[in-house]
Protein backbone atom coordinates (compact mmCIF):
# COMPACT_ATOMS: atom_id res chain seq x y z
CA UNK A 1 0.00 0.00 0.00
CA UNK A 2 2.26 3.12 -1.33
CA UNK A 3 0.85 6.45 -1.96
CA UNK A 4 3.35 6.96 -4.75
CA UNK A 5 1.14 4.54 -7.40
CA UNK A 6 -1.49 7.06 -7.31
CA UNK A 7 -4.55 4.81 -7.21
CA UNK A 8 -7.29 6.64 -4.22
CA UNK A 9 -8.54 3.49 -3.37
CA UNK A 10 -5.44 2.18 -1.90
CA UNK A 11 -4.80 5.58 0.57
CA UNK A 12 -6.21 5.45 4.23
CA UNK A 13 -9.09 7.81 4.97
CA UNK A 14 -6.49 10.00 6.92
CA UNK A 15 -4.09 10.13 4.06
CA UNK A 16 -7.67 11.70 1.46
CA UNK A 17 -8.47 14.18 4.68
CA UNK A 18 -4.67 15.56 4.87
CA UNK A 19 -5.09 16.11 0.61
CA UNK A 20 -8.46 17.73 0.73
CA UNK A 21 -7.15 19.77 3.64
CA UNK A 22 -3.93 20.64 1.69
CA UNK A 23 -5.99 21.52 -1.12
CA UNK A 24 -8.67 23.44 0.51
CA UNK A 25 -5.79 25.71 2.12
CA UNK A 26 -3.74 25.60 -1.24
CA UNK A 27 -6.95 27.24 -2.33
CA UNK A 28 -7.51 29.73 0.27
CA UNK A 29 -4.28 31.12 -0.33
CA UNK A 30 -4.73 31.50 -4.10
CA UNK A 31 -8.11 33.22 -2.92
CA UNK A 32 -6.34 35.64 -1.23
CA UNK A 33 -3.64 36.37 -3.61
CA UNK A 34 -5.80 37.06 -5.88
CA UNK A 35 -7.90 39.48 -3.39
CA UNK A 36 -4.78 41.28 -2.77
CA UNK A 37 -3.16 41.43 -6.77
CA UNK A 38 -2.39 44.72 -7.48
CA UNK A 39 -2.97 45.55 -11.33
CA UNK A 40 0.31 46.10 -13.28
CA UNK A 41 -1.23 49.62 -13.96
CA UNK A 42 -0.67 49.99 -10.66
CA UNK A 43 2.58 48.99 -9.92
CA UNK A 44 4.15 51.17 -12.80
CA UNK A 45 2.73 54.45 -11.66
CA UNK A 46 5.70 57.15 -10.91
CA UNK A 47 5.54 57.63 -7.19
CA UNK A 48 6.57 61.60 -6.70
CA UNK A 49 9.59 61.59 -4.50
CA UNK A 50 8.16 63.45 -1.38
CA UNK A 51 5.51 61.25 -0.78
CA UNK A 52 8.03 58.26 -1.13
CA UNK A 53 10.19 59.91 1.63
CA UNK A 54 7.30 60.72 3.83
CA UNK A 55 5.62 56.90 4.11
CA UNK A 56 9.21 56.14 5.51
């Protein structure tokens, strides 16, 4: 009984939790990446030196 064969039927209940788990947070996190993406527009915007100094 190996996990590496990749047949379901041979994994222990624990071993399909841990997955779905991993999977469900693997998806959370690309949830929230995508909540927090910043558009390139964005990003390339010229930033006028005094107000770069000041937020330091």
């Amino acid at each position: 009984m190996t996990a590496s064969n990749g047949d379901e039927s041979t994994s222990s209940p624990g071993e399909r939790r841990e997955e779905a788990e991993r999977e469900a947070a693997r998806q959370r996190i690309l949830d929230q990446a995508e909540a927090e993406r910043i558009p390139v527009e964005e990003t390339t915007r010229a930033v006028p030196d005094r107000r770069w100094r000041r937020g330091r």
